[in-house]
PDB file of N, CA and C in Angstrom:
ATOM      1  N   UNK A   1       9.569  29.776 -18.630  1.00  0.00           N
ATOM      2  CA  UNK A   1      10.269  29.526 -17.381  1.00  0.00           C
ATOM      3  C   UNK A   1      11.357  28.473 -17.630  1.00  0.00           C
ATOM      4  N   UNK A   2      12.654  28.773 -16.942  1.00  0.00           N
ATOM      5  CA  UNK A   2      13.999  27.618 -17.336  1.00  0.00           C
ATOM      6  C   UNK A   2      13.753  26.656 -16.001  1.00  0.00           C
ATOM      7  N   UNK A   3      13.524  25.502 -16.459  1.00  0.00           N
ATOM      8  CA  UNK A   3      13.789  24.689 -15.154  1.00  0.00           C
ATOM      9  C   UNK A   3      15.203  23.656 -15.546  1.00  0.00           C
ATOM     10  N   UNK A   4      16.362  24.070 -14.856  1.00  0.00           N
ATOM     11  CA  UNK A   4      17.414  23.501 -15.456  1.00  0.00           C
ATOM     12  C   UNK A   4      17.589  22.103 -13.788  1.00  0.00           C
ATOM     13  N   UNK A   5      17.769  21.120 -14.407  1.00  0.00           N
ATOM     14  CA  UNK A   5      18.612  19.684 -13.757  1.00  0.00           C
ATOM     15  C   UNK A   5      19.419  20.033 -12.436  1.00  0.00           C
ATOM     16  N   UNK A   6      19.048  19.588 -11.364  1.00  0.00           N
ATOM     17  CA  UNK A   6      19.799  20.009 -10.630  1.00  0.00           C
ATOM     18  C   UNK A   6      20.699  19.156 -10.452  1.00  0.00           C
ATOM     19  N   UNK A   7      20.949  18.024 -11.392  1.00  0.00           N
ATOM     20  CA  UNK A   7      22.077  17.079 -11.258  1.00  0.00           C
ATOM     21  C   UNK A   7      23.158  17.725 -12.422  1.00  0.00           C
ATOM     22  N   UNK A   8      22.954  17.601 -13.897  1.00  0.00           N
ATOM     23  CA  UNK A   8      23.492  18.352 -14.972  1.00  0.00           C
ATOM     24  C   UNK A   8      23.454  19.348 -15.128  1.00  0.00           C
ATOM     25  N   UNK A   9      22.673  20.087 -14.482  1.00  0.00           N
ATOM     26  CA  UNK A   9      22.168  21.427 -15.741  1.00  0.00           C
ATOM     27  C   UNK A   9      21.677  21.646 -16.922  1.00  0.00           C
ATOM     28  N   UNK A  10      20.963  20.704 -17.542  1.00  0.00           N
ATOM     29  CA  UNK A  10      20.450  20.959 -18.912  1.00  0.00           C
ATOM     30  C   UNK A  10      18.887  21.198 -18.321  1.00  0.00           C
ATOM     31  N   UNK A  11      18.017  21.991 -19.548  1.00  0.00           N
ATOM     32  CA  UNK A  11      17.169  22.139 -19.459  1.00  0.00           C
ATOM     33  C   UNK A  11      15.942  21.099 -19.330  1.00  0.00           C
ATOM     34  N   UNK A  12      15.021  20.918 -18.231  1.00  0.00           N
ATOM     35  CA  UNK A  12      14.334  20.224 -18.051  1.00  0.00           C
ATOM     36  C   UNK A  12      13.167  19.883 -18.955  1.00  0.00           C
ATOM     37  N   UNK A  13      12.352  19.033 -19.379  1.00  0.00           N
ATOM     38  CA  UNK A  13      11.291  18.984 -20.472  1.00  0.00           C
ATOM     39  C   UNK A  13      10.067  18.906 -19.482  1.00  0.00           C
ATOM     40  N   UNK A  14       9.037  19.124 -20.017  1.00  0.00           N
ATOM     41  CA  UNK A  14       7.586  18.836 -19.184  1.00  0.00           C
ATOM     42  C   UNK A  14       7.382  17.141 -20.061  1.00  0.00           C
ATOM     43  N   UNK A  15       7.277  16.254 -19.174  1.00  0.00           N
ATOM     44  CA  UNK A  15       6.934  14.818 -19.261  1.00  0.00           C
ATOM     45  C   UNK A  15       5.583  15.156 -19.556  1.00  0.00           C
ATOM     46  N   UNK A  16       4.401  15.618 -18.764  1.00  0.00           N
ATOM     47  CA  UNK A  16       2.872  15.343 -18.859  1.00  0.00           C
ATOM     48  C   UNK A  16       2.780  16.833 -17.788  1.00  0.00           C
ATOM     49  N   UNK A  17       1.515  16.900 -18.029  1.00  0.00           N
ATOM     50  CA  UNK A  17       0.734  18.166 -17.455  1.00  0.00           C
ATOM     51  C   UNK A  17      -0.937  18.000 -16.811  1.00  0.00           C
ATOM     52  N   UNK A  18      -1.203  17.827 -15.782  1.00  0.00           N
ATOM     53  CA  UNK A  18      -2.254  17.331 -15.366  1.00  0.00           C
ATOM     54  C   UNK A  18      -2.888  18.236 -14.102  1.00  0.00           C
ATOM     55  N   UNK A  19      -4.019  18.210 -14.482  1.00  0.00           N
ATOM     56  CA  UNK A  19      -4.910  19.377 -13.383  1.00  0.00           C
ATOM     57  C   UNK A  19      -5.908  18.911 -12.543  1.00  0.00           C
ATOM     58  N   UNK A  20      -6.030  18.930 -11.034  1.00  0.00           N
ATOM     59  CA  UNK A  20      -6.789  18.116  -9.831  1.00  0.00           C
ATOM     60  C   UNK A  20      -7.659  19.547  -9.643  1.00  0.00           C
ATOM     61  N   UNK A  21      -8.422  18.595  -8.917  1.00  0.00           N
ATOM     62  CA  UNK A  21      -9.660  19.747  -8.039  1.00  0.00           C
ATOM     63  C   UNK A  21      -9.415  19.504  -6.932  1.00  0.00           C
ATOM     64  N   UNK A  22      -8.792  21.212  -6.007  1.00  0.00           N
ATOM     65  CA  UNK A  22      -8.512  20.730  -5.240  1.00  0.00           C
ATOM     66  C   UNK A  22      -9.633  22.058  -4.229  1.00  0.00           C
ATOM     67  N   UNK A  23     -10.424  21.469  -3.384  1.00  0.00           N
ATOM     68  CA  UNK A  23     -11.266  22.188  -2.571  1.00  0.00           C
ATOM     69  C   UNK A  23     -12.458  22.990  -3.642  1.00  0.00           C
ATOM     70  N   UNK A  24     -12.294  23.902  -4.556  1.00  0.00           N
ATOM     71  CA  UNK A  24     -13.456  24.820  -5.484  1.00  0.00           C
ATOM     72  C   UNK A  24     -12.248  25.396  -6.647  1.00  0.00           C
ATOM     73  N   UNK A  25     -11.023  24.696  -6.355  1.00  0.00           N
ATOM     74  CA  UNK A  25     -10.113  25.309  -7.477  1.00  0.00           C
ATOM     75  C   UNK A  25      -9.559  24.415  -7.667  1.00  0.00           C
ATOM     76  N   UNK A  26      -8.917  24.483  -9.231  1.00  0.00           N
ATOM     77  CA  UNK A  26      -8.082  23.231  -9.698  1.00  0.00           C
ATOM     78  C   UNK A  26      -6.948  24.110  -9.612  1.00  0.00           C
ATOM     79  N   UNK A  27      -5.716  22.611  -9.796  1.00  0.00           N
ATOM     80  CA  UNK A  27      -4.513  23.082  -9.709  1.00  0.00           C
ATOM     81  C   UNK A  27      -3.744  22.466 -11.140  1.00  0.00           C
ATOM     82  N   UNK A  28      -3.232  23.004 -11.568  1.00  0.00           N
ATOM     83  CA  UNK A  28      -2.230  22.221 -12.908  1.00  0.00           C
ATOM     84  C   UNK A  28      -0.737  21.629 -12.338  1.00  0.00           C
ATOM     85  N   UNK A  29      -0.349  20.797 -12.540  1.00  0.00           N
ATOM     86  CA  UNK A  29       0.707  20.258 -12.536  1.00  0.00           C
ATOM     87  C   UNK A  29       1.213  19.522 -13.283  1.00  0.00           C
ATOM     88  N   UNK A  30       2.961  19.973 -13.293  1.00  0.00           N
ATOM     89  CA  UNK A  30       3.425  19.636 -14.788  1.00  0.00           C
ATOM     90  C   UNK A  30       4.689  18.747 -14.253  1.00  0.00           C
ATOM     91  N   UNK A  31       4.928  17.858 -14.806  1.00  0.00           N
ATOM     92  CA  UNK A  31       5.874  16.695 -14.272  1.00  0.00           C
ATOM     93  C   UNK A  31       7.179  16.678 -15.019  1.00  0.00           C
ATOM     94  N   UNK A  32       8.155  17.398 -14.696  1.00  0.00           N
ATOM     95  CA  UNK A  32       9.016  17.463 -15.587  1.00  0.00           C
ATOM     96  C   UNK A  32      10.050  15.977 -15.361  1.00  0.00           C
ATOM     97  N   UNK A  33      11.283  16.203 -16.327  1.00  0.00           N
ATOM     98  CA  UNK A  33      12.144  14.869 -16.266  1.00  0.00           C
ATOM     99  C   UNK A  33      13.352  15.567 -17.093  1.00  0.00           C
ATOM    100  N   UNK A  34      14.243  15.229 -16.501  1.00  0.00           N
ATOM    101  CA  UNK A  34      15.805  15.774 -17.683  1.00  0.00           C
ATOM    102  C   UNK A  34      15.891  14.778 -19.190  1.00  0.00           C
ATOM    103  N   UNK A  35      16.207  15.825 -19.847  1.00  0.00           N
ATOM    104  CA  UNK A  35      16.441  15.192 -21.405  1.00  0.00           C
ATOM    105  C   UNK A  35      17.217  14.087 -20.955  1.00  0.00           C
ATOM    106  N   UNK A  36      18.371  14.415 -19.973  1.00  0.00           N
ATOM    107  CA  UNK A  36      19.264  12.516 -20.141  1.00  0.00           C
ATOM    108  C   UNK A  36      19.080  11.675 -19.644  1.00  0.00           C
ATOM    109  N   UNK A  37      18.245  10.278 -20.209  1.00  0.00           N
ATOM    110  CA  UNK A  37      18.289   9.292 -19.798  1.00  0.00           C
ATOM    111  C   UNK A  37      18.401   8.738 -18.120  1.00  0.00           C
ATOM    112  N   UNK A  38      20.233   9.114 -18.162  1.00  0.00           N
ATOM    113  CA  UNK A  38      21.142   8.214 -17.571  1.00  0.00           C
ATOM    114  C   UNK A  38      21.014   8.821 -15.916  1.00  0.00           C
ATOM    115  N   UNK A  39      20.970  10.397 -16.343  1.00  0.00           N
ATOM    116  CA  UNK A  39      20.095  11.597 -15.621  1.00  0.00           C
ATOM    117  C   UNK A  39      19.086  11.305 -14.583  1.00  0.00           C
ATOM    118  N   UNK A  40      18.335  11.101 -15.593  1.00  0.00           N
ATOM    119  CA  UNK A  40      16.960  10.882 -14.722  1.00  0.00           C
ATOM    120  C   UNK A  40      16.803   9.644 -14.222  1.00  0.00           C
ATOM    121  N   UNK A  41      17.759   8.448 -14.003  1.00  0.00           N
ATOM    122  CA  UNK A  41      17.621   7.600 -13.700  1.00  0.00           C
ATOM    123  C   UNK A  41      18.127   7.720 -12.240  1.00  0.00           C
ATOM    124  N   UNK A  42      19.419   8.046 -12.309  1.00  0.00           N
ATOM    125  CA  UNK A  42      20.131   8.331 -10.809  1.00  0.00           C
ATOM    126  C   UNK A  42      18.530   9.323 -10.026  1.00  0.00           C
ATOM    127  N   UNK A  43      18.483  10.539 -10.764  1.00  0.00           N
ATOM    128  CA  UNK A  43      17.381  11.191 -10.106  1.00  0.00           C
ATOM    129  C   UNK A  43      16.353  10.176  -9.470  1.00  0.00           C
ATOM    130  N   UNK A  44      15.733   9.593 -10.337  1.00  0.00           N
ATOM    131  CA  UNK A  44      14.350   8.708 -10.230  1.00  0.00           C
ATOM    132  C   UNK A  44      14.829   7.328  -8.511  1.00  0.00           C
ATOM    133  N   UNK A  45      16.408   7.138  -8.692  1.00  0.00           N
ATOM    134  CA  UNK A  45      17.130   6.572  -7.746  1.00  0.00           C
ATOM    135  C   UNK A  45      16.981   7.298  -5.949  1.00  0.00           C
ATOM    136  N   UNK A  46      17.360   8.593  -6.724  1.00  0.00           N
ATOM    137  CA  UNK A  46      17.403   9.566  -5.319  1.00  0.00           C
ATOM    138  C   UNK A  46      16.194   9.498  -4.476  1.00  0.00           C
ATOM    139  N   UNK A  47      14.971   9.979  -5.818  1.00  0.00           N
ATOM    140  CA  UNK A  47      13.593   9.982  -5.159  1.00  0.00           C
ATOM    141  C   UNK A  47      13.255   8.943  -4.106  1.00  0.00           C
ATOM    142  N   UNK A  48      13.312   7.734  -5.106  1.00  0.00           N
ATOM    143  CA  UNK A  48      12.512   6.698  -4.599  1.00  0.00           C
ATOM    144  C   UNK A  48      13.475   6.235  -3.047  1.00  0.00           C
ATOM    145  N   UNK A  49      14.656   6.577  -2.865  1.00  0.00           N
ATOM    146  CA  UNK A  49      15.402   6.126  -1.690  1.00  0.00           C
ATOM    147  C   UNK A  49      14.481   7.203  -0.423  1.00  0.00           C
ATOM    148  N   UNK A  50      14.419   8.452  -1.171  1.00  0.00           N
ATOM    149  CA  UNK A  50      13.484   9.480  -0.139  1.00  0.00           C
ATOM    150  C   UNK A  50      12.208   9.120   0.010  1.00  0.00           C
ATOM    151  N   UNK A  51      11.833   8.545  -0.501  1.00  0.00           N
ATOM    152  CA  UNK A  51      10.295   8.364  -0.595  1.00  0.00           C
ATOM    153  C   UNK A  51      10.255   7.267   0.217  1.00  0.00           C
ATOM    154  N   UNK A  52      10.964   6.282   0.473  1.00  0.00           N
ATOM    155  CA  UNK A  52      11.240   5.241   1.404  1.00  0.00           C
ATOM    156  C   UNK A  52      12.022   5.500   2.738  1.00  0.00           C
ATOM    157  N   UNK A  53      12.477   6.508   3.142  1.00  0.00           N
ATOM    158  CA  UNK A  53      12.466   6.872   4.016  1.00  0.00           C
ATOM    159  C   UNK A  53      11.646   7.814   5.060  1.00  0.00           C
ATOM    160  N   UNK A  54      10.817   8.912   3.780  1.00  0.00           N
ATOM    161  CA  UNK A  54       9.465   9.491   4.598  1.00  0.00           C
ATOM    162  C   UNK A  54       8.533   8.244   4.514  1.00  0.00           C
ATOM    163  N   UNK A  55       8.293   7.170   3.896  1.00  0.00           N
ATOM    164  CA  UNK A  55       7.247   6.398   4.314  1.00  0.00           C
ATOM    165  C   UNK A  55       7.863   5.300   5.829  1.00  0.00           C
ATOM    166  N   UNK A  56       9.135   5.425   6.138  1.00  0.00           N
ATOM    167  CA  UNK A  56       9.446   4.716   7.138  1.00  0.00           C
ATOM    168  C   UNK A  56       9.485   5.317   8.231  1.00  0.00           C
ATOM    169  N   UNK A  57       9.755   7.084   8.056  1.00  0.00           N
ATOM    170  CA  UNK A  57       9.392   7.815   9.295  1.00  0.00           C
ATOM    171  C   UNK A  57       7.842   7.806   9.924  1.00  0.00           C
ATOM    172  N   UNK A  58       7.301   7.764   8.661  1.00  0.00           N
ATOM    173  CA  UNK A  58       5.433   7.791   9.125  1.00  0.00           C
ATOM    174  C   UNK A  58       5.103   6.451   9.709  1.00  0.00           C
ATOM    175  N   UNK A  59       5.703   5.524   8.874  1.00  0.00           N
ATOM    176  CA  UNK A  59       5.476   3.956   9.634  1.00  0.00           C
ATOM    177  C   UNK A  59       6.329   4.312  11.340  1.00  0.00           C
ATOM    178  N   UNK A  60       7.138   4.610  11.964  1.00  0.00           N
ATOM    179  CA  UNK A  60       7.738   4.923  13.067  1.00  0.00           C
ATOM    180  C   UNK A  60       6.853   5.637  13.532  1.00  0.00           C
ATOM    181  N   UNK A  61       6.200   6.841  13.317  1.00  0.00           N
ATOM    182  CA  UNK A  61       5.838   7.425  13.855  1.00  0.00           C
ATOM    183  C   UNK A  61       4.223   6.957  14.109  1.00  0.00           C
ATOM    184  N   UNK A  62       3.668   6.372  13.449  1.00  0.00           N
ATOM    185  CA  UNK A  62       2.196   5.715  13.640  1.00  0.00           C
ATOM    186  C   UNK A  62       2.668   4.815  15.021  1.00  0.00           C
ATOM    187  N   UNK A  63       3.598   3.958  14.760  1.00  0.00           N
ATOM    188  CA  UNK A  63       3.663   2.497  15.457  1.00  0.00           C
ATOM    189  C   UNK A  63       4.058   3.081  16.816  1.00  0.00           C
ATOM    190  N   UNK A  64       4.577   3.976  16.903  1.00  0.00           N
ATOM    191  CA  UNK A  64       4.985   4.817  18.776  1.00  0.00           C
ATOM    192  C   UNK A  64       3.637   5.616  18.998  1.00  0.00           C
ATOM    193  N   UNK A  65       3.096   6.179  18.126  1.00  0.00           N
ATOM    194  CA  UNK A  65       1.684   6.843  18.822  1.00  0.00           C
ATOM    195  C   UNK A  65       0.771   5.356  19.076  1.00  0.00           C
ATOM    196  N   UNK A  66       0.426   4.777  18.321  1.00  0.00           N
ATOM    197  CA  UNK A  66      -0.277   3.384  18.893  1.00  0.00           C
ATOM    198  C   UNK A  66       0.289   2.756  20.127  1.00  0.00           C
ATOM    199  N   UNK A  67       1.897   2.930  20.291  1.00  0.00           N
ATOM    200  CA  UNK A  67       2.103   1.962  21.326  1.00  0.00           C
ATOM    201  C   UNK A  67       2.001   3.377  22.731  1.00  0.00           C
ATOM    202  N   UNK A  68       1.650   4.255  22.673  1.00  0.00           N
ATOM    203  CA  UNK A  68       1.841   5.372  23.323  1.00  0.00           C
ATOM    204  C   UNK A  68       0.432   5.138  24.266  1.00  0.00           C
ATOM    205  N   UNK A  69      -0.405   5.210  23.131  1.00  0.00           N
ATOM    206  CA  UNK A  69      -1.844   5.136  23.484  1.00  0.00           C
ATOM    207  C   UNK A  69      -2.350   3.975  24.501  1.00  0.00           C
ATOM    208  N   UNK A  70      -1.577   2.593  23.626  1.00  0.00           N
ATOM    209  CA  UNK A  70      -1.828   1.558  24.770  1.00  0.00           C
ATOM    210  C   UNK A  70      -0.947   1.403  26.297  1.00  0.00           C
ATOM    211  N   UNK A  71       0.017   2.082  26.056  1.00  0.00           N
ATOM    212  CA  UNK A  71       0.252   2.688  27.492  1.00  0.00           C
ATOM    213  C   UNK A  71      -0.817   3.684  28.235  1.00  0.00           C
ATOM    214  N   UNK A  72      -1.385   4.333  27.759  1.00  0.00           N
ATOM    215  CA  UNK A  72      -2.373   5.245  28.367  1.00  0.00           C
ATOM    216  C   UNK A  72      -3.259   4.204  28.662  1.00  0.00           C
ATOM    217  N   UNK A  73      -3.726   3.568  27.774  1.00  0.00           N
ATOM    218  CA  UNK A  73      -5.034   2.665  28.407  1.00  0.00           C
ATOM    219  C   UNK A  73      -4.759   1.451  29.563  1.00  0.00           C
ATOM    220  N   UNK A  74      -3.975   0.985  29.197  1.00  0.00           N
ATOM    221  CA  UNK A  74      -3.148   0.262  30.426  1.00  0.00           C
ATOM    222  C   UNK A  74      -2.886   1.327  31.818  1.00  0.00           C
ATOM    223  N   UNK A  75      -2.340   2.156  31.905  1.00  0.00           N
ATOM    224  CA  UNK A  75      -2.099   2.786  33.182  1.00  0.00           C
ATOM    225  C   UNK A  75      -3.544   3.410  33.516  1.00  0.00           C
ATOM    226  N   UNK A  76      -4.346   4.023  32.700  1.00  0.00           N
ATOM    227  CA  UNK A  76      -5.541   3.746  33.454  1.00  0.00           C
ATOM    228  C   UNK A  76      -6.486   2.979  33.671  1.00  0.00           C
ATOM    229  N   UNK A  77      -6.539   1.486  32.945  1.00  0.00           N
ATOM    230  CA  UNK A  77      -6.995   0.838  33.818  1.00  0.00           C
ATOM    231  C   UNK A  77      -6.626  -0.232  34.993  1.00  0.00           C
ATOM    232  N   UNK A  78      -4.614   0.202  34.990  1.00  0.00           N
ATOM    233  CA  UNK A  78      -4.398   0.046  36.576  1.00  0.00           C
ATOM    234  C   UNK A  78      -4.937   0.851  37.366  1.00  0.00           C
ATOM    235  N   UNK A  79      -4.932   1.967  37.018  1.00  0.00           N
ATOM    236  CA  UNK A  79      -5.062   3.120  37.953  1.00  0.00           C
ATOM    237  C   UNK A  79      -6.597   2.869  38.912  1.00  0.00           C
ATOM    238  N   UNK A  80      -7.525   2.910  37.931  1.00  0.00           N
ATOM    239  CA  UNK A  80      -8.808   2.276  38.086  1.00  0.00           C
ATOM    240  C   UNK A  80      -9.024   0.697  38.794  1.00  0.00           C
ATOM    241  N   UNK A  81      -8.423  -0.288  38.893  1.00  0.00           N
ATOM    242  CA  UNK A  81      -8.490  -1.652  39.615  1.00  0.00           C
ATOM    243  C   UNK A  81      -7.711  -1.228  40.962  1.00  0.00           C
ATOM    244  N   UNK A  82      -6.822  -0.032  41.145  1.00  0.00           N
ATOM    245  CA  UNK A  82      -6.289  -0.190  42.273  1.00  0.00           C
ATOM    246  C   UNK A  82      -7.424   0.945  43.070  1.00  0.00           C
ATOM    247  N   UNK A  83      -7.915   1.936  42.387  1.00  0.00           N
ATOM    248  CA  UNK A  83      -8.685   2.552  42.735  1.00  0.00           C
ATOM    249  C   UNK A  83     -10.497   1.656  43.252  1.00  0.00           C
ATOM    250  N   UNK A  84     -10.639   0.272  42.664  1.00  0.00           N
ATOM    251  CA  UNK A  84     -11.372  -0.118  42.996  1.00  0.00           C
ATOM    252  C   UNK A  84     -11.035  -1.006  44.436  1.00  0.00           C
ATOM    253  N   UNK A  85      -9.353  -1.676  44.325  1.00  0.00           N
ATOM    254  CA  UNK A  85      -9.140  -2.042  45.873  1.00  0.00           C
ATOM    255  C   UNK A  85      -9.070  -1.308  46.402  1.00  0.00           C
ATOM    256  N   UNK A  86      -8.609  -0.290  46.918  1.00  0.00           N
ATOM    257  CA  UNK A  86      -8.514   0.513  47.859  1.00  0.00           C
ATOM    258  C   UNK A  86      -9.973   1.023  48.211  1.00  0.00           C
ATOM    259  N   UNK A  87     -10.753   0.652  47.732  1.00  0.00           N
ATOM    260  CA  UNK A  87     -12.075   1.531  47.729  1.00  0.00           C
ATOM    261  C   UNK A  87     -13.206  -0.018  48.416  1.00  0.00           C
ATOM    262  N   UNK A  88     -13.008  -1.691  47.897  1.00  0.00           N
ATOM    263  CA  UNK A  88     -13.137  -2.623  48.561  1.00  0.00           C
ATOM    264  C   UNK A  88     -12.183  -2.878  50.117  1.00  0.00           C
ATOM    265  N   UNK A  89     -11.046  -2.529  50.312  1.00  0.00           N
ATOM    266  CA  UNK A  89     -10.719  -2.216  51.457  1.00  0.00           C
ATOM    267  C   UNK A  89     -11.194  -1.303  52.784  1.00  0.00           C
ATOM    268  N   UNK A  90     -11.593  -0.599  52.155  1.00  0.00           N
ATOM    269  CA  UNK A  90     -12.504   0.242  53.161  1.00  0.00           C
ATOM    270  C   UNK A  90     -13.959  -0.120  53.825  1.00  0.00           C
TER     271      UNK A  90
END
């Protein structure tokens, strides 16, 4: 199989090759890297800028479902104290 650079175009090398268990089957995975250096550095650049941005979407997205939730618990237990005056009013 050709796995060519999608920055250069030269042919990609397999770095390491490693196999998980995943559920009753393993899986192999092979970690490739471009022969150039200079290459795989910008690459290794690209990644890690992406990889810091899906970990900042998940951090966003945790911190609004938490603050989501404590809005829910707050409005019902206004909901509930006014439901208990109105219910001491009577």
């Amino acid at each position: 199989m050709i796995n060519k650079c999608t920055t250069c175009g030269k042919e990609r090398i397999v770095l390491r090759t490693y196999k998980e268990k995943v559920g009753a089957s393993y899986v192999t995975y092979k970690e490739m890297t471009c022969p150039d250096p200079e290459c795989q550095k910008k690459i290794n650049k690209v990644l890690l800028s992406e990889k810091i941005k899906r970990q900042r979407i998940k951090d966003e997205k945790e911190r609004a479902e938490l603050e989501r939730k404590i809005r829910i618990a707050e409005n019902l237990k206004n909901k509930q104290s006014l439901l208990l005056r109105n219910k001491n009013k009577k």
